[in-house]
C-alpha atoms as a PDB file:
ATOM      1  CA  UNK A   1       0.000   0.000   0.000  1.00  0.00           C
ATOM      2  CA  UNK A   2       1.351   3.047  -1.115  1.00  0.00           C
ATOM      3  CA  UNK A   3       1.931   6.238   1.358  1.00  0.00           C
ATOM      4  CA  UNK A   4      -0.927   7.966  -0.353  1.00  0.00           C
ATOM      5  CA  UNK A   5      -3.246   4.864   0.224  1.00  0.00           C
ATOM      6  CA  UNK A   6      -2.564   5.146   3.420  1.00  0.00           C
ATOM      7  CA  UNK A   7      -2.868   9.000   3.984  1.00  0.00           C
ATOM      8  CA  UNK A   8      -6.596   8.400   2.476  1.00  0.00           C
ATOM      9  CA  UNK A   9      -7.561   5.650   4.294  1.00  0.00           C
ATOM     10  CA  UNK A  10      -6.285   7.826   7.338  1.00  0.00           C
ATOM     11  CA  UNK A  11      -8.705  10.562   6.450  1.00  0.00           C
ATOM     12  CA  UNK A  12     -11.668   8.337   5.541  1.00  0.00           C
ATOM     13  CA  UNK A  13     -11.362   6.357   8.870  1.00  0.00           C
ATOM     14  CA  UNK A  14     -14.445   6.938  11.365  1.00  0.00           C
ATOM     15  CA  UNK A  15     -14.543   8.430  13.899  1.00  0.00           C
ATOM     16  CA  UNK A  16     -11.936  11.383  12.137  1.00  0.00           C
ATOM     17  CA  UNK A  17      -8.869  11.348  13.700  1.00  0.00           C
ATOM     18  CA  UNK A  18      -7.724  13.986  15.861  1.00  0.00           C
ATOM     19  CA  UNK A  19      -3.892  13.528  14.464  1.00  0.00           C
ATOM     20  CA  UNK A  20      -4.104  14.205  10.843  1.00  0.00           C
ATOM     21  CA  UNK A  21      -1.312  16.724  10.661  1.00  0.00           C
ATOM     22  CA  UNK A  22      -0.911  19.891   8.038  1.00  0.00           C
ATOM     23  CA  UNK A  23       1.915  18.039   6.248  1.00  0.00           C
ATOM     24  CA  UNK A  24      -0.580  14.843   5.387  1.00  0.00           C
ATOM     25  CA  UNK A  25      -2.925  17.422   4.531  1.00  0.00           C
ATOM     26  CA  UNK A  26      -0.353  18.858   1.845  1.00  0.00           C
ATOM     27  CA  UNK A  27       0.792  15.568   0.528  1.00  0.00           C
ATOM     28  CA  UNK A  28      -2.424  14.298   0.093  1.00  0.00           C
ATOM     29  CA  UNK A  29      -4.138  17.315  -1.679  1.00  0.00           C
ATOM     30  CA  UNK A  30      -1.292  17.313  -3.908  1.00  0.00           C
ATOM     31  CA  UNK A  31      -1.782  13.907  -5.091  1.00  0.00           C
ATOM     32  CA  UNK A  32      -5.164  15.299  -6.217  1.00  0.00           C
ATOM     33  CA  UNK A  33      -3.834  17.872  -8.207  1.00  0.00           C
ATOM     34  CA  UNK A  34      -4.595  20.768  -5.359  1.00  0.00           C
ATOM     35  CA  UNK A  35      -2.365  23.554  -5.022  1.00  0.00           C
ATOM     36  CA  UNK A  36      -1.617  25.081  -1.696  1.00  0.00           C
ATOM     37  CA  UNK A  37      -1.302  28.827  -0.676  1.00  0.00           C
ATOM     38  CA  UNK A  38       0.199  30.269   2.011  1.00  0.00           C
ATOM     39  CA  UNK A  39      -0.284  33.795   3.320  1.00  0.00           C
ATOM     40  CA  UNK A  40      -2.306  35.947   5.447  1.00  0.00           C
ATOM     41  CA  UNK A  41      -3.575  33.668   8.683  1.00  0.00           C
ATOM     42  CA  UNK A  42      -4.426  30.518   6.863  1.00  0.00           C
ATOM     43  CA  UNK A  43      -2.855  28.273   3.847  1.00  0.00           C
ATOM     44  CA  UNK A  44      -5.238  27.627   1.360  1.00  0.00           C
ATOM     45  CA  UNK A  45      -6.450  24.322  -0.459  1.00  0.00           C
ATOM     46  CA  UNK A  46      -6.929  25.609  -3.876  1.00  0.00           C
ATOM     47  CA  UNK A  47      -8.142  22.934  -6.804  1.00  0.00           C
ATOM     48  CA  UNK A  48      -9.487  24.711  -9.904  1.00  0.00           C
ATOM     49  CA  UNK A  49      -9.635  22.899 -12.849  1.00  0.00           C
ATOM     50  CA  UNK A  50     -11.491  24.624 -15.479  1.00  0.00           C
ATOM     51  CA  UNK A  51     -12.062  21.676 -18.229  1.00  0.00           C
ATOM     52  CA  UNK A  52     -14.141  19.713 -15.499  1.00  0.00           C
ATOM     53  CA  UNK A  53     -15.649  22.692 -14.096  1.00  0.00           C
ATOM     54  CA  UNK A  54     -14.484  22.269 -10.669  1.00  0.00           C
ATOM     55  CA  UNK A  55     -13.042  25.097  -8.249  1.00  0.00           C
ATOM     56  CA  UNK A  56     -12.630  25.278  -4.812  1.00  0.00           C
ATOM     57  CA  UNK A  57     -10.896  26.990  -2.179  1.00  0.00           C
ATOM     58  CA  UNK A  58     -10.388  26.019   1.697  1.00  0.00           C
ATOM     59  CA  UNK A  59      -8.801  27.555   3.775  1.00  0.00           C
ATOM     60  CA  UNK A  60      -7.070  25.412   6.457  1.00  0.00           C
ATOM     61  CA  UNK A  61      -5.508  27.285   9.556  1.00  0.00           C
ATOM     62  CA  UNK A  62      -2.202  26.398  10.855  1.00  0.00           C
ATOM     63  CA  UNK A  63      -2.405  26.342  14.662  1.00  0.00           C
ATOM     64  CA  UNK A  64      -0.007  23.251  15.813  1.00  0.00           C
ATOM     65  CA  UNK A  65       0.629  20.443  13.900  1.00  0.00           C
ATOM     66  CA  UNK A  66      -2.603  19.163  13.476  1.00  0.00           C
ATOM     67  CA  UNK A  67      -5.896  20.596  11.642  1.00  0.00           C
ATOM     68  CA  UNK A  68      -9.337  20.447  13.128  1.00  0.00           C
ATOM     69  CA  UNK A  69     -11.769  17.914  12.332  1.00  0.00           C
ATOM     70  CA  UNK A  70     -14.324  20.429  10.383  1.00  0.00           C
ATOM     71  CA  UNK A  71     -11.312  21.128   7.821  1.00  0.00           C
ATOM     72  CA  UNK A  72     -10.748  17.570   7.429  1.00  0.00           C
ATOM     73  CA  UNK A  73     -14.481  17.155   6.563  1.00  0.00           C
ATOM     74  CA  UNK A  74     -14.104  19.740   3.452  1.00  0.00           C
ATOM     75  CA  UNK A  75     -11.237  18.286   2.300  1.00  0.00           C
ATOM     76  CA  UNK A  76     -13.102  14.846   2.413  1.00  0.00           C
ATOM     77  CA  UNK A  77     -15.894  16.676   0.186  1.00  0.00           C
ATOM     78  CA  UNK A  78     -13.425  18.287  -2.450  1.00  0.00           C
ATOM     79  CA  UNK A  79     -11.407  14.921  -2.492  1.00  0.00           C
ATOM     80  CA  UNK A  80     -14.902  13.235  -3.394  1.00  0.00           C
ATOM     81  CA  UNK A  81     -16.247  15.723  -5.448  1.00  0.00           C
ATOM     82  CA  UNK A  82     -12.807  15.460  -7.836  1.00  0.00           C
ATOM     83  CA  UNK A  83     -13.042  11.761  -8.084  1.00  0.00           C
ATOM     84  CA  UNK A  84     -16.297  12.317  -8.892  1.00  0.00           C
ATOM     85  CA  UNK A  85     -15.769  14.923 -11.972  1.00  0.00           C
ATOM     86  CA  UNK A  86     -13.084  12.426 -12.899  1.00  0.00           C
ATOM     87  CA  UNK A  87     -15.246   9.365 -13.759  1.00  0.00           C
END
């Protein structure tokens, strides 16, 4: 299982984990063709992608190592909503 696999399965487990950190967050956005901002008070999950008609934008804080669970919710929905457009 590749480290990718295993960031997703991470994020999909239930309950959400409380120890999904910002770097997981980065390499697994990535790998779904997000680009991250930084800047201002928060880094932002951008993925914009103009021939499937998809764009988003979430902005994650960066408090700690870790992100809260409502952030790892979106992401959840924008990593769904990609695969979906991808089909």
């Amino acid at each position: 299982m590749s480290k990718i696999e295993k960031l997703r399965d991470k994020f999909y487990k239930k309950p959400i984990p409380n120890d999904i950190t910002f770097d997981d967050v980065v390499t697994l956005a990535e790998s779904y063709g997000c680009i991250i901002k930084s800047g201002g008070n928060h880094t932002k999950v951008v993925y914009d992608n103009k021939e499937l008609g998809l764009y988003r934008v979430i902005p994650v804080p960066k408090h700690g190592k870790t992100i809260g669970e409502v952030y790892v919710k979106e992401l959840k929905e924008l990593f769904d909503a990609i695969e979906e457009v991808r089909k």
